[in-house]
N, C-alpha and C. Protein backbone atom coordinates (compact mmCIF):
# COMPACT_ATOMS: atom_id res chain seq x y z
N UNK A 1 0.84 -1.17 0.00
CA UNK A 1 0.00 0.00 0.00
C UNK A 1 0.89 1.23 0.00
N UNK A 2 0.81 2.20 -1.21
CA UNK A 2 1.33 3.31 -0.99
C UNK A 2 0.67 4.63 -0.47
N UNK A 3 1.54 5.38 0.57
CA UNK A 3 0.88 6.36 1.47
C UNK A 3 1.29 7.74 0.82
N UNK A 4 0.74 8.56 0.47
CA UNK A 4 2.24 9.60 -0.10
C UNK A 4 2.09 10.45 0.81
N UNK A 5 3.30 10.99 1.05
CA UNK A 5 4.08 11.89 1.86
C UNK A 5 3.63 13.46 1.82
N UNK A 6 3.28 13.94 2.37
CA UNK A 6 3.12 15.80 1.44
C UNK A 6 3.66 16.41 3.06
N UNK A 7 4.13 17.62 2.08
CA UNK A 7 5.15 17.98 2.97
C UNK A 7 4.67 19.66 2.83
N UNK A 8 4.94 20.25 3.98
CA UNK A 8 4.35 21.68 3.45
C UNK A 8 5.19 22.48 4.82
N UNK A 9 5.63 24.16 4.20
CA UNK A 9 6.17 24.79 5.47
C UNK A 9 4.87 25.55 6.08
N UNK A 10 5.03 25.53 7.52
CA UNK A 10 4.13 26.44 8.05
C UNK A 10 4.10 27.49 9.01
N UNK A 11 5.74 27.92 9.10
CA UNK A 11 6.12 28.98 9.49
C UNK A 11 7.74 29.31 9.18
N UNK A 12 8.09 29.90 9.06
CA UNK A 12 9.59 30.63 9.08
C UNK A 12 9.85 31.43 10.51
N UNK A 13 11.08 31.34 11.10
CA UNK A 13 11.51 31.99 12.33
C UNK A 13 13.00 32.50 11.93
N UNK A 14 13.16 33.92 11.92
CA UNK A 14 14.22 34.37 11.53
C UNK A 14 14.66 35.69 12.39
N UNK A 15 15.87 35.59 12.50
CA UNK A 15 16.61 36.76 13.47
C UNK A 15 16.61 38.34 12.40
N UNK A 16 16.47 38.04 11.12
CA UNK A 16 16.17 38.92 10.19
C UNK A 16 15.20 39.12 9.58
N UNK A 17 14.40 40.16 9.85
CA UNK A 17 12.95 39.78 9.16
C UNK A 17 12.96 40.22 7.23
N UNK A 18 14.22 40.71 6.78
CA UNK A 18 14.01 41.23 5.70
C UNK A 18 14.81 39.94 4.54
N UNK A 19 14.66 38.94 5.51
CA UNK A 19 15.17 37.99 4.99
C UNK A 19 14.04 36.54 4.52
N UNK A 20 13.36 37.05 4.91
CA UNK A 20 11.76 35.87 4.69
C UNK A 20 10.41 36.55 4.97
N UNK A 21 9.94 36.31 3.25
CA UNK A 21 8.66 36.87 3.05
C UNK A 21 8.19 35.53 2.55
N UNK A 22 7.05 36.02 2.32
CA UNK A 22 5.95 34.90 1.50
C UNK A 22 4.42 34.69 2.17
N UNK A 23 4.40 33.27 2.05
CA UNK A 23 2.84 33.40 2.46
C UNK A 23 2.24 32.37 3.30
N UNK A 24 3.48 32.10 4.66
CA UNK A 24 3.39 31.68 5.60
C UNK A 24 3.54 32.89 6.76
N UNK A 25 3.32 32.49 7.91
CA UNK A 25 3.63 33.44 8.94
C UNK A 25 5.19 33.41 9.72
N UNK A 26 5.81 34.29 9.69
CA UNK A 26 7.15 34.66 10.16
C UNK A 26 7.34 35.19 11.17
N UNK A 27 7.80 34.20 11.97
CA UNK A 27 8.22 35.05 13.56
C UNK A 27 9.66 35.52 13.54
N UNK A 28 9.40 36.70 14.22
CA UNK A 28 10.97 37.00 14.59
C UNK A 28 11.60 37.08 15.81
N UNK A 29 12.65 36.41 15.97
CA UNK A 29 13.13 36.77 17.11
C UNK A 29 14.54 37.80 17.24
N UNK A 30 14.63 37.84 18.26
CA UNK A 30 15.65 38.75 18.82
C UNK A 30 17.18 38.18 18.77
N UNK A 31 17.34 36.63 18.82
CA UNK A 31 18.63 35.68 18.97
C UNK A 31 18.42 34.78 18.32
N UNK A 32 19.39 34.39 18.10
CA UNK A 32 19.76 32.84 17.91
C UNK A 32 19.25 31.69 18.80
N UNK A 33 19.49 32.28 20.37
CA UNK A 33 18.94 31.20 21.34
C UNK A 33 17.28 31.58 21.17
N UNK A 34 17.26 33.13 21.18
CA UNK A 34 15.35 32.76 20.72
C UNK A 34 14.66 32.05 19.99
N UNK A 35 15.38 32.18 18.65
CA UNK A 35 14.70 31.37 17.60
C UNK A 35 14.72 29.97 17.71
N UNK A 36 16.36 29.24 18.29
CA UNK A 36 15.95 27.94 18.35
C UNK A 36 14.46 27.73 19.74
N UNK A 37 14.56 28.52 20.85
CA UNK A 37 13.80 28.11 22.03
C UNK A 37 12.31 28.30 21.16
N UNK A 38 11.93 29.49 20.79
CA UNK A 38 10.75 29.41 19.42
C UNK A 38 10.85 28.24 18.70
N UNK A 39 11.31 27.77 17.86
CA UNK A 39 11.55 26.13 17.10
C UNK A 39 11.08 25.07 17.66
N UNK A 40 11.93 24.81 19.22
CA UNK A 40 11.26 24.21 20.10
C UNK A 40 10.09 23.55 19.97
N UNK A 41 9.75 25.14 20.71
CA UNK A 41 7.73 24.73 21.23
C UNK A 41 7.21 24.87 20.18
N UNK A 42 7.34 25.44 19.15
CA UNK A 42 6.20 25.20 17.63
C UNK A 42 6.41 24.20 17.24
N UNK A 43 7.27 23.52 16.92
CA UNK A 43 7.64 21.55 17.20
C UNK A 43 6.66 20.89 17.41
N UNK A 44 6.30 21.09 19.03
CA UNK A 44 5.59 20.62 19.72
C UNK A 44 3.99 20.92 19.86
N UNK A 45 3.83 21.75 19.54
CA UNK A 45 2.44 22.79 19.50
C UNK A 45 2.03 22.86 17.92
N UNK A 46 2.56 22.74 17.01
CA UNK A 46 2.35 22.67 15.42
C UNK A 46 2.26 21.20 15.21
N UNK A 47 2.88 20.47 16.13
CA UNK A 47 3.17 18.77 15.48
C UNK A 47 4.27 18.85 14.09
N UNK A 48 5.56 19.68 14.25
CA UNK A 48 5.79 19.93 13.03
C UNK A 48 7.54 19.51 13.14
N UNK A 49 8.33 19.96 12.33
CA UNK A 49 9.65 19.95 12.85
C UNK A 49 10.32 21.11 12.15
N UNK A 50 11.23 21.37 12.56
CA UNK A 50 12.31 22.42 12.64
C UNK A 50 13.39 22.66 11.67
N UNK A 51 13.83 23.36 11.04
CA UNK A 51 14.94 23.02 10.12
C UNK A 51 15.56 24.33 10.05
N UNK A 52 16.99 24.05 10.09
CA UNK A 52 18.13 25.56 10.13
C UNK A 52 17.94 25.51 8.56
N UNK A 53 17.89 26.36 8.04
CA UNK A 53 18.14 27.08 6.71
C UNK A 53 19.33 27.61 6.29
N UNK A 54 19.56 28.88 7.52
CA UNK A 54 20.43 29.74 7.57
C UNK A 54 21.18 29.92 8.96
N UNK A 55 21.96 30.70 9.22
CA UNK A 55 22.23 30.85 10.65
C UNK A 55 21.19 31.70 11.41
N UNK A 56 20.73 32.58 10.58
CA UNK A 56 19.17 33.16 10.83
C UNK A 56 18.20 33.21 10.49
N UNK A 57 17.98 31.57 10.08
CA UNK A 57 16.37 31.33 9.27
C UNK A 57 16.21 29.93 9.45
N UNK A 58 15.08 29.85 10.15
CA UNK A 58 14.44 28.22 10.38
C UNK A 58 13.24 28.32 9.88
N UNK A 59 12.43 26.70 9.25
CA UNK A 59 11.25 26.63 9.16
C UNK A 59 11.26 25.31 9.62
N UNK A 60 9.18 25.73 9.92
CA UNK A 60 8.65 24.72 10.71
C UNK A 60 8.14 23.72 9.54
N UNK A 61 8.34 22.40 9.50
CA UNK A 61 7.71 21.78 8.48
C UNK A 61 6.88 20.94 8.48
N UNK A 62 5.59 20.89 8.53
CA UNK A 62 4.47 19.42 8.41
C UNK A 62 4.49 18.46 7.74
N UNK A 63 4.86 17.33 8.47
CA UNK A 63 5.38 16.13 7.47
C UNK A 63 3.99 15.10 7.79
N UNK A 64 2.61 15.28 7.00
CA UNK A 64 2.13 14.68 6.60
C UNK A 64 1.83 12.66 6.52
């Protein structure tokens, strides 16, 4: 039985906000330790996971 996978972002968290637009919602934080401690709990609270991009850009991703 095949299941397929869909995969979708559903937020961006970045220490730069002029660095991620589009047409998800973008949090910003203040640090590095903010954004990962933000990453964190939207993890957990989204059901989602986390991914470094940049040194100042993560997204949250729904893995379906």
């Amino acid at each position: 039985m095949n299941v397929p996978v869909t995969k979708s972002i559903v937020a961006v968290i970045t220490t730069q906000p002029s660095r991620a637009t589009g047409g998800v919602p973008v949090l910003v934080a203040k640090s590095r330790d903010e954004m990962a401690h933000m990453a964190s709990l939207l993890e957990n609270i989204l059901d989602a996971m986390a991914h470094e991009l940049a040194e100042d850009v993560m997204v949250l991703v729904k893995h379906r």
